[in-house]
Every structure is written in structure tokens, then in C-alpha cells.
C-alpha atoms as a PDB file:
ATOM      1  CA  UNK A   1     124.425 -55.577-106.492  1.00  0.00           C
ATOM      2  CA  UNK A   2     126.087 -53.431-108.679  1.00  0.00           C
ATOM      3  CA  UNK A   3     126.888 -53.801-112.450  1.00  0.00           C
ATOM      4  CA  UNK A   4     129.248 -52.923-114.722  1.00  0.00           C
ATOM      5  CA  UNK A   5     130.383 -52.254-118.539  1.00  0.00           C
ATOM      6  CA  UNK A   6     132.297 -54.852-120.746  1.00  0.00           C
ATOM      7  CA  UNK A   7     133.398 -54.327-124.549  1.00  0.00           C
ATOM      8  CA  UNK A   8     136.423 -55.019-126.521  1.00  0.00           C
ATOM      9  CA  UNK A   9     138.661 -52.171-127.397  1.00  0.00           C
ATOM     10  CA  UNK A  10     138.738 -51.189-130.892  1.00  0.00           C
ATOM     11  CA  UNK A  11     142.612 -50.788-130.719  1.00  0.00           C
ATOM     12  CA  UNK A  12     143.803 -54.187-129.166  1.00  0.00           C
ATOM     13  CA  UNK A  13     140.243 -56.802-129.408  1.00  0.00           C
ATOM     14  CA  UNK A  14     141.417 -56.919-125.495  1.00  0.00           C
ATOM     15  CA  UNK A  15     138.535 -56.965-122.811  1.00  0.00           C
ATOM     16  CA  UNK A  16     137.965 -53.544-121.419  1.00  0.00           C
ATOM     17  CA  UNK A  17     135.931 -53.296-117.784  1.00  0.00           C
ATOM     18  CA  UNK A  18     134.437 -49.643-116.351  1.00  0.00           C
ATOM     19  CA  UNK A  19     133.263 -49.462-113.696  1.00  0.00           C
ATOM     20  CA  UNK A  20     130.266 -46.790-113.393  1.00  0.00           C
ATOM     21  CA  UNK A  21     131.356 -43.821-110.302  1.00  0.00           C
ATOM     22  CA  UNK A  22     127.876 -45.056-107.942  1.00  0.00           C
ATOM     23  CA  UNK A  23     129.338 -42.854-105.268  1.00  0.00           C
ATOM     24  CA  UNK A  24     130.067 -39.562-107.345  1.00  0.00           C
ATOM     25  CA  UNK A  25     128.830 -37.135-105.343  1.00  0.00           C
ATOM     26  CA  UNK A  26     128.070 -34.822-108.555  1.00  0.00           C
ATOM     27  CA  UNK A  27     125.384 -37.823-109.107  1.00  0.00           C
ATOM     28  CA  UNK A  28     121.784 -35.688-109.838  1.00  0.00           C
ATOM     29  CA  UNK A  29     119.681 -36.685-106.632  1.00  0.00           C
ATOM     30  CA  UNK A  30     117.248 -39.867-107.591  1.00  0.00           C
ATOM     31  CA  UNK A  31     119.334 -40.618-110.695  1.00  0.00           C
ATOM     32  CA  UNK A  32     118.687 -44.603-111.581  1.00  0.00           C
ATOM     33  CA  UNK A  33     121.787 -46.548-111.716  1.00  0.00           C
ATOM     34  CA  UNK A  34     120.573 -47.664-115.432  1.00  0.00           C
ATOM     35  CA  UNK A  35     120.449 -44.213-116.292  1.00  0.00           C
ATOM     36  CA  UNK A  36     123.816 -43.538-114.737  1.00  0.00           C
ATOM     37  CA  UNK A  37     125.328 -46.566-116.804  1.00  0.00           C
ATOM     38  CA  UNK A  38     123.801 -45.477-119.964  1.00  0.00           C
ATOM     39  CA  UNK A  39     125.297 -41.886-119.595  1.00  0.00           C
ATOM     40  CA  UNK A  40     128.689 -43.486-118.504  1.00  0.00           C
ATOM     41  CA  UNK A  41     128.079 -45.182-121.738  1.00  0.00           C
ATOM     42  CA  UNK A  42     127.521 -42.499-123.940  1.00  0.00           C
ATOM     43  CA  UNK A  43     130.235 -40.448-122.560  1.00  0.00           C
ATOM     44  CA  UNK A  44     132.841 -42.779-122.184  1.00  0.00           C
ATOM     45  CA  UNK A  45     133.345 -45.569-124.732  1.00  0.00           C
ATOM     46  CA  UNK A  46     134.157 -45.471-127.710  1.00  0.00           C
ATOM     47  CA  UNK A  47     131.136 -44.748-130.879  1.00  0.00           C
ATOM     48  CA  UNK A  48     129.631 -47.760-131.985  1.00  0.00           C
ATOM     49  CA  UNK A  49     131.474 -50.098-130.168  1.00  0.00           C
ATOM     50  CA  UNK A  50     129.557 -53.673-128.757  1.00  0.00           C
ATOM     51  CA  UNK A  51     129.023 -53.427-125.317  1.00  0.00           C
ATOM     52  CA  UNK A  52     127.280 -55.593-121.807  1.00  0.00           C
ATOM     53  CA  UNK A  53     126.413 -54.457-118.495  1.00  0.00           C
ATOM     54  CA  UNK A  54     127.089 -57.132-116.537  1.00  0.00           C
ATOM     55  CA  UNK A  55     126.996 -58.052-112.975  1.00  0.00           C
ATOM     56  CA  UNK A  56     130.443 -56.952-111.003  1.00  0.00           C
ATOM     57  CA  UNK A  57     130.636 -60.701-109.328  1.00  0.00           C
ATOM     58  CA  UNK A  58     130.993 -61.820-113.275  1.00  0.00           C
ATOM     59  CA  UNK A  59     134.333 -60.481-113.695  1.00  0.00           C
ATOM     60  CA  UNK A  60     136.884 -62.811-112.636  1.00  0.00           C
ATOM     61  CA  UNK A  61     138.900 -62.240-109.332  1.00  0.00           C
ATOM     62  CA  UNK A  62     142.141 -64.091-110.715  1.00  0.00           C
ATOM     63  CA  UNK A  63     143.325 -61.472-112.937  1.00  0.00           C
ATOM     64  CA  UNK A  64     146.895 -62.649-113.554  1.00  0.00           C
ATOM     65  CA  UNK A  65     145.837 -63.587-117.135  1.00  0.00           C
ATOM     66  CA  UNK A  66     143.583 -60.294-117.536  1.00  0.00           C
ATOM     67  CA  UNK A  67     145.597 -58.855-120.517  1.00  0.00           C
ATOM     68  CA  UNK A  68     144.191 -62.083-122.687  1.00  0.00           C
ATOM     69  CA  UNK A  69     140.621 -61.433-121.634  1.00  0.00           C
ATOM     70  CA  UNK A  70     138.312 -60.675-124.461  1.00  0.00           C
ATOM     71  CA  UNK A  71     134.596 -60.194-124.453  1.00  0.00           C
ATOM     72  CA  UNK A  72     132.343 -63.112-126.233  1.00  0.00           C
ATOM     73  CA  UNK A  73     128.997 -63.417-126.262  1.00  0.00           C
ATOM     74  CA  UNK A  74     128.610 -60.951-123.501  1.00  0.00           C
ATOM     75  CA  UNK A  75     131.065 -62.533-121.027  1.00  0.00           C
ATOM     76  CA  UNK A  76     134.853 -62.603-119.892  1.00  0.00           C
ATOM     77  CA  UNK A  77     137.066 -65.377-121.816  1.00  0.00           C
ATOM     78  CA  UNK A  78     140.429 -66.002-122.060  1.00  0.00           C
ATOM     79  CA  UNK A  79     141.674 -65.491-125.295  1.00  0.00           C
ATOM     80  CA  UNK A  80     144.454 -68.530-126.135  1.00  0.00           C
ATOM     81  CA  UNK A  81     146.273 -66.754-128.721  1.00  0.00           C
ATOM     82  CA  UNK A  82     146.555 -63.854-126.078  1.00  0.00           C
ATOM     83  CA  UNK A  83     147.706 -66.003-123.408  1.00  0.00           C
ATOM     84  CA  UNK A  84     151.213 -67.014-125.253  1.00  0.00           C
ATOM     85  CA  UNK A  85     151.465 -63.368-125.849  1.00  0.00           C
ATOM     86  CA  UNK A  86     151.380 -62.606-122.279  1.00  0.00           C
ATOM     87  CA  UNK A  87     153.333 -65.750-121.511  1.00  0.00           C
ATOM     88  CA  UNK A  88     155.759 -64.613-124.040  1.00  0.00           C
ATOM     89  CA  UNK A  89     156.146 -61.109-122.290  1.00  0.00           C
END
């Protein structure tokens, strides 16, 4: 099972997804994956910003509305106002 970081970007409210490098072979030798995520964290996004780890299999596989996704309440929605802005496009 492997897990992953959600949080809406400060620029666009859009859902962001990263996905933490399990495989990185520059990964210190018995490094937890929670303390991997929580230095991917620290590194990576943005100060102060709301974030979840979440499961992987919680992001959704159809991703032809992705650029409406936004992050509520710790999971993946689709955003209606977004969605005629993608339709539009």
C-alpha cells in the first residue's frame, strides 16, 4: 500500500497530487515511509499550505476532469465551477 500527498495549490485552489520517490535509491537505508513523506513534505510544498496523505487507490483513475479536482475535507472532488472552465477550454 502506498500513500500519497494531496493539497490545493495556493496559485489556482486546483488539487495538487505528489507522489513520494519510494524507490529513490538515495533513500537512507531503514528510512520509514512516514518519515520519507514528511521530508517530501517539508521540502516540497509550499509553507503553510493544508495538506493529506492519503492512500494512492483514493485518487481517481478517470482523470479526464482532473484540472477541476480540488481537495475538501481531505479527499478528491470535482469542483463544478471548474468543470465549465475545463468544458469551456
Amino acid at each position: 500500500m502506498s500513500h500519497c500527498v494531496i493539497y490545493n495549490s495556493p496559485k489556482t485552489g486546483r488539487a495538487i497530487v505528489v507522489y513520494p520517490a519510494y524507490n529513490d535509491l538515495s533513500r537512507p537505508a531503514g528510512d520509514t515511509d512516514a518519515a520519507l513523506i514528511l521530508r517530501m513534505v517539508e521540502r516540497g510544498l509550499p509553507a503553510g499550505v493544508n495538506y493529506t496523505v492519503v492512500d494512492s487507490s483514493d485518487i481517481p483513475t478517470d482523470r479526464s476532469q482532473r484540472q477541476a479536482w480540488v481537495v475538501i475535507d481531505g479527499t478528491i472532488e470535482l469542483d463544478p465551477e471548474l468543470i465549465r472552465v475545463v468544458d469551456e477550454d
